[in-house]
Protein backbone atom coordinates (compact mmCIF):
# COMPACT_ATOMS: atom_id res chain seq x y z
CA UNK A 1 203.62 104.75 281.77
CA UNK A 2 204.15 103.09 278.51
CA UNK A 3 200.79 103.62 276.82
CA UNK A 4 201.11 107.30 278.03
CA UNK A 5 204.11 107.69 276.37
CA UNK A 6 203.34 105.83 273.05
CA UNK A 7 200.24 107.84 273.34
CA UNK A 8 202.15 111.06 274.00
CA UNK A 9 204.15 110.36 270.47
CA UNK A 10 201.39 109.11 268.36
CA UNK A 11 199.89 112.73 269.60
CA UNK A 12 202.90 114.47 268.15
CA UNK A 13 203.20 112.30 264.72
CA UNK A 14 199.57 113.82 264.20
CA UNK A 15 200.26 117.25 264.80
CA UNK A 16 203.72 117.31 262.79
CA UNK A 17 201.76 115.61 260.06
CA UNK A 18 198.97 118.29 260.05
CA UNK A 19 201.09 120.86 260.37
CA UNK A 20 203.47 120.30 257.05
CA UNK A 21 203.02 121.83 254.05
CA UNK A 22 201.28 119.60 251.29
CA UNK A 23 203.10 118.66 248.23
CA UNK A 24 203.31 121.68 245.61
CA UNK A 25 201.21 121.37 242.16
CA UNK A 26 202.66 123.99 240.98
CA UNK A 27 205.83 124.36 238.65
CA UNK A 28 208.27 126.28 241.14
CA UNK A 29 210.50 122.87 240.45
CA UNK A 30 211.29 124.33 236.55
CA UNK A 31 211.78 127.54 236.97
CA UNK A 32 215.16 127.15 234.81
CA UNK A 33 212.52 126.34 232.43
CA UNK A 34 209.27 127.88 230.16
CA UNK A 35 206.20 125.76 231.48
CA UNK A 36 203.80 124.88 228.33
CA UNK A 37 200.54 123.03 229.37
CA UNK A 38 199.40 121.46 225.61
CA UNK A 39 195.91 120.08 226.49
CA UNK A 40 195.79 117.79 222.75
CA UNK A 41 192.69 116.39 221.00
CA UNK A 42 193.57 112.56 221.90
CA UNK A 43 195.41 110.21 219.51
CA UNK A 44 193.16 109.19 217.21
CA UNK A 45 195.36 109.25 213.84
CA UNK A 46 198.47 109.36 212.22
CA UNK A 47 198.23 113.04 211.66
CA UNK A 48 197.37 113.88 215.54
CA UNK A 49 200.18 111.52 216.55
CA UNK A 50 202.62 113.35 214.25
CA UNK A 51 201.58 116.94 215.83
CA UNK A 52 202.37 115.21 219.54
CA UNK A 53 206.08 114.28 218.30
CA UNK A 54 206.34 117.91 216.97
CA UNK A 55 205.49 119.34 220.13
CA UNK A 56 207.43 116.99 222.09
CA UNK A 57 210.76 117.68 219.84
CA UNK A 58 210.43 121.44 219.55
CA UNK A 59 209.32 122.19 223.57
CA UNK A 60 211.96 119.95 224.83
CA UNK A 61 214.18 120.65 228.19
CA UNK A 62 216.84 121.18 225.74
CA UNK A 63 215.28 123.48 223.77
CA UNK A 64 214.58 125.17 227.18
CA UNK A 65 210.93 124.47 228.07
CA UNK A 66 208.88 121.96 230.10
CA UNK A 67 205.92 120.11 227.82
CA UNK A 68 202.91 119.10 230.30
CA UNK A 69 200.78 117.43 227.50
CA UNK A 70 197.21 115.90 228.40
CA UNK A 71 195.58 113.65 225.89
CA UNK A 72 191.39 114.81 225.98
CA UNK A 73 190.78 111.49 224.37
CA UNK A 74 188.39 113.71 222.25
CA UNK A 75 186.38 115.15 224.56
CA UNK A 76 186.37 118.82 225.52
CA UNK A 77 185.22 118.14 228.63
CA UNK A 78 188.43 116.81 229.41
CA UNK A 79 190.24 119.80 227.73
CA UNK A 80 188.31 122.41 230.01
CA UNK A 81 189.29 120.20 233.24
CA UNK A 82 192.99 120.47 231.63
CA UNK A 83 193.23 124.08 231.23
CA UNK A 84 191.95 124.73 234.24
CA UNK A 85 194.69 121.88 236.25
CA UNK A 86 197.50 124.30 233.80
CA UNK A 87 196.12 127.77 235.16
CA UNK A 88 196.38 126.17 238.90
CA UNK A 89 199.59 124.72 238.11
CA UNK A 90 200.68 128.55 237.26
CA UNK A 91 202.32 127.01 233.47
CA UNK A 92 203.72 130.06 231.36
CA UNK A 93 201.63 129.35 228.49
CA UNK A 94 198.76 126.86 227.42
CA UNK A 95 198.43 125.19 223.88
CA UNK A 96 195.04 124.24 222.60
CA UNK A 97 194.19 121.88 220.23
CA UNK A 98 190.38 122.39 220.11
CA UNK A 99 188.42 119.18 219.49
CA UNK A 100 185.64 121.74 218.31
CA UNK A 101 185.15 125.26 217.73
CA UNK A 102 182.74 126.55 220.43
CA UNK A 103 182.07 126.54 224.31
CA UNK A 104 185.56 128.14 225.25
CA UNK A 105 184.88 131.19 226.17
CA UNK A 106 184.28 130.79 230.09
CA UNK A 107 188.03 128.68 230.44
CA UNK A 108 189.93 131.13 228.30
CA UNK A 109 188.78 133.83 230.04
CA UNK A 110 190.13 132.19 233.01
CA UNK A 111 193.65 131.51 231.58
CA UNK A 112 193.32 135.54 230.47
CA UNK A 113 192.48 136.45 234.05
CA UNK A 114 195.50 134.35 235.11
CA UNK A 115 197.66 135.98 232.34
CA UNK A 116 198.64 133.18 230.98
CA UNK A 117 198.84 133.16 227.29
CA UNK A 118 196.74 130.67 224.71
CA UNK A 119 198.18 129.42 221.55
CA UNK A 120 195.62 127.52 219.50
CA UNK A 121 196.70 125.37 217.29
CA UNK A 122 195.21 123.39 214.23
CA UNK A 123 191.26 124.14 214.25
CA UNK A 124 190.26 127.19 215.27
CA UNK A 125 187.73 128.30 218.05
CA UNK A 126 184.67 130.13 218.36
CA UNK A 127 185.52 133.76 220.37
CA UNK A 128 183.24 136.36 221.29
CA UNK A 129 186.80 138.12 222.25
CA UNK A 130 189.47 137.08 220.49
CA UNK A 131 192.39 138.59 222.68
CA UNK A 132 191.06 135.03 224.51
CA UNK A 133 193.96 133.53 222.68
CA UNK A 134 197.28 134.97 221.73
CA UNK A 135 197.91 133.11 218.22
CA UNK A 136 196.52 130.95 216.47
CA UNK A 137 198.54 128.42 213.97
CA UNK A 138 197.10 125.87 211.42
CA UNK A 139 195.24 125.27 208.22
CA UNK A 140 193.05 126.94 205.59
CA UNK A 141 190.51 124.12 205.93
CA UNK A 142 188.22 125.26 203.52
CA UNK A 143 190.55 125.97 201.04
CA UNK A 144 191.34 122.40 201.41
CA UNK A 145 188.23 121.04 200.83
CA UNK A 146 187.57 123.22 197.48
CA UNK A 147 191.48 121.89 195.90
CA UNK A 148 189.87 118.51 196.43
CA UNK A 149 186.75 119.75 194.44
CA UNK A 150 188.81 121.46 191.95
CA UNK A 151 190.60 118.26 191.43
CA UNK A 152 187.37 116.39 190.82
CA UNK A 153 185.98 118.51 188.94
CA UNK A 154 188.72 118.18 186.41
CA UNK A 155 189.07 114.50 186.74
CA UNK A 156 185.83 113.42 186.30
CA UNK A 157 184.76 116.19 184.29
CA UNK A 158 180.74 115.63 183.12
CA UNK A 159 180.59 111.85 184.16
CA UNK A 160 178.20 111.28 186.88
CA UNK A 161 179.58 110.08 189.86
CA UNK A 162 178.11 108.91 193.40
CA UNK A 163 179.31 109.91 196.30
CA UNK A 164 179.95 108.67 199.92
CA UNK A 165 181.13 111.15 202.56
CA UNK A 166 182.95 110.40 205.14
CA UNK A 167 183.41 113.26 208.42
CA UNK A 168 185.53 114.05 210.60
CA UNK A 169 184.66 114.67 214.23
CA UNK A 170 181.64 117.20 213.79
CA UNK A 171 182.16 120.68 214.62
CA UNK A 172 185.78 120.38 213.63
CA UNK A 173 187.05 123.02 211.73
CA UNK A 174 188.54 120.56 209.20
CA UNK A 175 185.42 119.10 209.37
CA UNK A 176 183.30 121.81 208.63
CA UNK A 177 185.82 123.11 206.35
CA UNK A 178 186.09 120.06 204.47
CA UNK A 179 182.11 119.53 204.34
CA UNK A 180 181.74 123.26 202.94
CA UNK A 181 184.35 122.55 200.23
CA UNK A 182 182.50 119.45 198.59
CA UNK A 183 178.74 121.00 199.62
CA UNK A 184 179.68 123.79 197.27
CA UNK A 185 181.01 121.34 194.58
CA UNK A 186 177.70 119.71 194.92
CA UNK A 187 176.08 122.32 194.40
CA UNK A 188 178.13 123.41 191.38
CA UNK A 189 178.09 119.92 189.80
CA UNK A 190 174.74 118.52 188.94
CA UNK A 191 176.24 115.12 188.18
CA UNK A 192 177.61 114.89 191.37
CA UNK A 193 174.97 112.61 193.68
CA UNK A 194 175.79 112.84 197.57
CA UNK A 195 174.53 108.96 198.32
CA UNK A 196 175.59 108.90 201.49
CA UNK A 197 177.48 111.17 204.70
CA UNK A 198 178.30 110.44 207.84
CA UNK A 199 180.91 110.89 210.66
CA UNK A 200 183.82 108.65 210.87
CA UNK A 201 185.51 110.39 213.50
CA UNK A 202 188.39 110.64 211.46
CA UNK A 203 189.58 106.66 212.77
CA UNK A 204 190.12 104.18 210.45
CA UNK A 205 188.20 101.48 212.29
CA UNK A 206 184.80 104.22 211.81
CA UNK A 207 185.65 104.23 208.66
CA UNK A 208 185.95 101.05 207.78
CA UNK A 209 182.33 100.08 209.52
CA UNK A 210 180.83 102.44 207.85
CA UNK A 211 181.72 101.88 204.26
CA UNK A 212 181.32 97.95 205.31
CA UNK A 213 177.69 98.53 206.11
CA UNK A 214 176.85 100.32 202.53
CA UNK A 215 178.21 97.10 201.09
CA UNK A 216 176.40 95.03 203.05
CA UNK A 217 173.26 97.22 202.16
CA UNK A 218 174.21 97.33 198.39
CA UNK A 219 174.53 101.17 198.01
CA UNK A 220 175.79 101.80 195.00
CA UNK A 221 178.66 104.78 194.93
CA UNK A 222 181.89 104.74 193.12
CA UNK A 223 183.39 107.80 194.77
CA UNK A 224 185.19 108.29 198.46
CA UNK A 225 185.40 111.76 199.65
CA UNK A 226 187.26 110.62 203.11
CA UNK A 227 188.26 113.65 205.32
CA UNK A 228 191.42 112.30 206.33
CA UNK A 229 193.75 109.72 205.71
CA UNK A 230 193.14 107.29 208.71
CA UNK A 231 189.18 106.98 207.21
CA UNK A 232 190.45 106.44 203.79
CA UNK A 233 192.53 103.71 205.51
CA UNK A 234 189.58 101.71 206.84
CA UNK A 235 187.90 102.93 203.96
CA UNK A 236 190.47 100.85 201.87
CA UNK A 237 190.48 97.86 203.96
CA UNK A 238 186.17 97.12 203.70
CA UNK A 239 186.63 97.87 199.80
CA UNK A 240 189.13 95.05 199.52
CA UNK A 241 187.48 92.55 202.04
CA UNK A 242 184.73 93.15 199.53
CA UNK A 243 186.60 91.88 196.93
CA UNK A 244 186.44 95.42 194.83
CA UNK A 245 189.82 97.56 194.10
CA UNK A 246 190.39 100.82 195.26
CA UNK A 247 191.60 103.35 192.88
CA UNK A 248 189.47 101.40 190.10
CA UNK A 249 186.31 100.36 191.21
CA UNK A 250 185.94 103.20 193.72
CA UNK A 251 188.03 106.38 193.47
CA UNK A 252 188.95 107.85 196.75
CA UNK A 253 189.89 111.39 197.83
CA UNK A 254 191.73 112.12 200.69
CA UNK A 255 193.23 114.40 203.80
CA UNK A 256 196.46 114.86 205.06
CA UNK A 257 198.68 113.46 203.02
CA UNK A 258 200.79 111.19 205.61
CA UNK A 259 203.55 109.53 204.13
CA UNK A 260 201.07 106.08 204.24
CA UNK A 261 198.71 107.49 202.39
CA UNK A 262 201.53 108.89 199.83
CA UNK A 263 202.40 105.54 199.08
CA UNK A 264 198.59 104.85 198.72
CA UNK A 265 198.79 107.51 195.85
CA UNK A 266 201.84 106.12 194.27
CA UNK A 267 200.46 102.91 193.74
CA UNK A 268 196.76 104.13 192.98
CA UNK A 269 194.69 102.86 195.37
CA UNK A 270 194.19 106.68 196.52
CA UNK A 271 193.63 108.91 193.89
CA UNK A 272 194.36 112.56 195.31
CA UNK A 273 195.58 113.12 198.75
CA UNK A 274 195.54 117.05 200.24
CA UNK A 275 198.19 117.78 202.82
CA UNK A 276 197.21 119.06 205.93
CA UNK A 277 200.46 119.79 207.77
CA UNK A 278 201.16 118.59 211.24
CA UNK A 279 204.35 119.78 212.51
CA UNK A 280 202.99 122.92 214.77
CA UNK A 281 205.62 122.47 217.14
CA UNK A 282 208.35 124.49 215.77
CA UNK A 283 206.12 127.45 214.85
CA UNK A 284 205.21 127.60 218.15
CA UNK A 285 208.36 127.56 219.75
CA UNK A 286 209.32 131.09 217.77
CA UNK A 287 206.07 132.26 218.67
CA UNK A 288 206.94 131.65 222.48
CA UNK A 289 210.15 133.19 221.74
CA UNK A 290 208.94 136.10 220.74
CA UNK A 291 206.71 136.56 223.38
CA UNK A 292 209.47 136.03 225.98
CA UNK A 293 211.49 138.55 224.25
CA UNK A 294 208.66 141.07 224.23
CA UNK A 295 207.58 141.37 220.52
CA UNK A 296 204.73 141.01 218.49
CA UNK A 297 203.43 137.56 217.10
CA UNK A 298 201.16 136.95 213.84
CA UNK A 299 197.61 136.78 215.65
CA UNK A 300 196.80 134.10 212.52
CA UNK A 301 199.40 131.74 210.73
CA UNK A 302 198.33 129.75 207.80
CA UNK A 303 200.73 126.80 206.97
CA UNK A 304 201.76 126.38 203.56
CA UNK A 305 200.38 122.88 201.80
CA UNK A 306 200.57 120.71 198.89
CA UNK A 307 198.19 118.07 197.26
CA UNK A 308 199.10 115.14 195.28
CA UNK A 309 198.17 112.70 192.97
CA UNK A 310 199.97 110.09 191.10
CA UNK A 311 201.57 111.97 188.33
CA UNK A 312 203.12 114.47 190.41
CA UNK A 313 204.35 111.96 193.49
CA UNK A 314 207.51 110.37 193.26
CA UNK A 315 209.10 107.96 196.03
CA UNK A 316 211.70 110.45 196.73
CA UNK A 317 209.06 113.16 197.42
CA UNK A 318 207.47 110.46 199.98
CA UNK A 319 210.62 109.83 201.59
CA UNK A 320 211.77 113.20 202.41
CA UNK A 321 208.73 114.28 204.25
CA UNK A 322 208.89 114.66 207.96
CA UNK A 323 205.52 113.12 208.32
């Protein structure tokens, strides 16, 4: 009679347990809140870290919203698995931080389908239909990479310099804004000589193997053209293990203009440092607001920027920044 009954219950465990519901994925739990899925390009520099902590501070619970952020860990892969978890999870909007510009036309037109708007936010994307995303906020790349031409061209005037290149991750739009700035000041400048190019995937420890192996090998250059800060950082480091001095021996130009790097300038061992501005969050918290509120938002928003070299930097400058 025992077993029967023990077998009786275990019977009715199994049923009860088939028969409940299965934990939600969805976001009915913060529905005093906006959901924002940010699917973000990884962490691999000061600059991408910096954009986290602005998204984090401006789509906080107390600001009203709920941040879901996945880290792609540079691979888009991982970002089109991520959109796809956010339209399934029914967020209110997604924010995309493309690690390049094509292949997202299938996933957006997913998260349209779902009506679920897309903010992009630093480098842009590829669309065959751009009301794919709602807004999109971040730099003039290219116009980045021709004030660090400009700049060069002026400093160096008609002395003939050699050059090592240094990319970002390729088919970036700061890389391929960046490249198409100094291609077209190669082009220009006949005593410019491009000895050497090659992605660093804007890390410091690429960048430091890479310029550590043209030492090793002897290649003569005297010129940096880094595409952001974290390359110029390793960069920096191989130069000085070398036993040469940056800012003397080797002249290096630079992206992003953290406050590291600023210091870098101040003291010389980076000669000219072009912002690239970070702090997205805030700008897209109004442009959420508006949406919520039913009005219009900017389909494009180009941030405003600086660049800097020694004799405009002061220490003051450097501290004030929020980056």
């Amino acid at each position: 009679m025992k077993k029967w009954l023990t077998l009786l219950l275990l019977l009715c465990t199994i049923c009860l347990t088939a028969c409940s519901p299965a934990p939600s994925s969805n976001t009915e739990e913060f529905d005093d809140f906006i959901v924002v899925g940010f699917s973000q390009v990884g962490a691999e520099s000061d600059w991408r870290n910096a954009n986290t902590r602005s998204m984090q501070a401006a789509l906080s619970e107390e600001n009203g919203f709920r941040l879901i952020i996945d880290d792609a860990q540079q691979k888009q892969e991982r970002q089109i698995t991520a959109i796809r978890n956010f339209i399934h999870q029914g967020v209110d909007y997604i924010i995309l931080a493309p690690t390049t510009e094509k292949g997202w036309d299938t996933v957006l037109q997913e998260a349209k389908a779902a009506n679920i708007p897309v903010i992009i936010v630093d480098r842009m994307i590829e669309a065959e239909d751009d009301s794919l995303f709602t807004s999109w906020i971040g730099s003039d790349f290219r116009r980045e990479g021709d004030t660090a031409v400009k700049w060069m061209e002026q400093h160096f005037g008609a002395s003939p310099i050699r050059i090592v290149h240094l990319q970002g991750n390729i088919g970036s739009s700061a890389q391929i804004g960046r490249t198409a700035g100094l291609d077209e000041g190669l082009k220009n400048n006949e005593n410019w000589q491009l000895v050497y190019r090659d992605t660093g995937d804007f890390t410091q420890a690429k960048g430091q193997e890479l310029v550590e192996a043209l030492l090793a090998e002897n290649v003569d250059f005297n010129v940096i053209f880094a595409e952001n800060d974290n390359m110029a950082y390793g960069a920096i480091d191989a130069l000085k293990n070398a036993g040469l001095i940056p800012g003397k021996d080797v002249m290096i130009i630079s992206f992003d203009a953290n406050r590291a790097a600023l210091d870098m300038v101040l003291s010389g061992e980076i000669a000219y440092d072009v912002e690239c501005n970070p702090l997205h969050g805030p700008r897209v918290q109004a442009i959420i607001e508006k949406l919520e509120s039913g009005l219009s938002t900017p389909k494009l928003t180009y941030v405003e920027e600086s660049a800097f070299d020694a004799s405009i930097l002061t220490k003051e400058m450097i501290d004030s920044r929020g980056y």
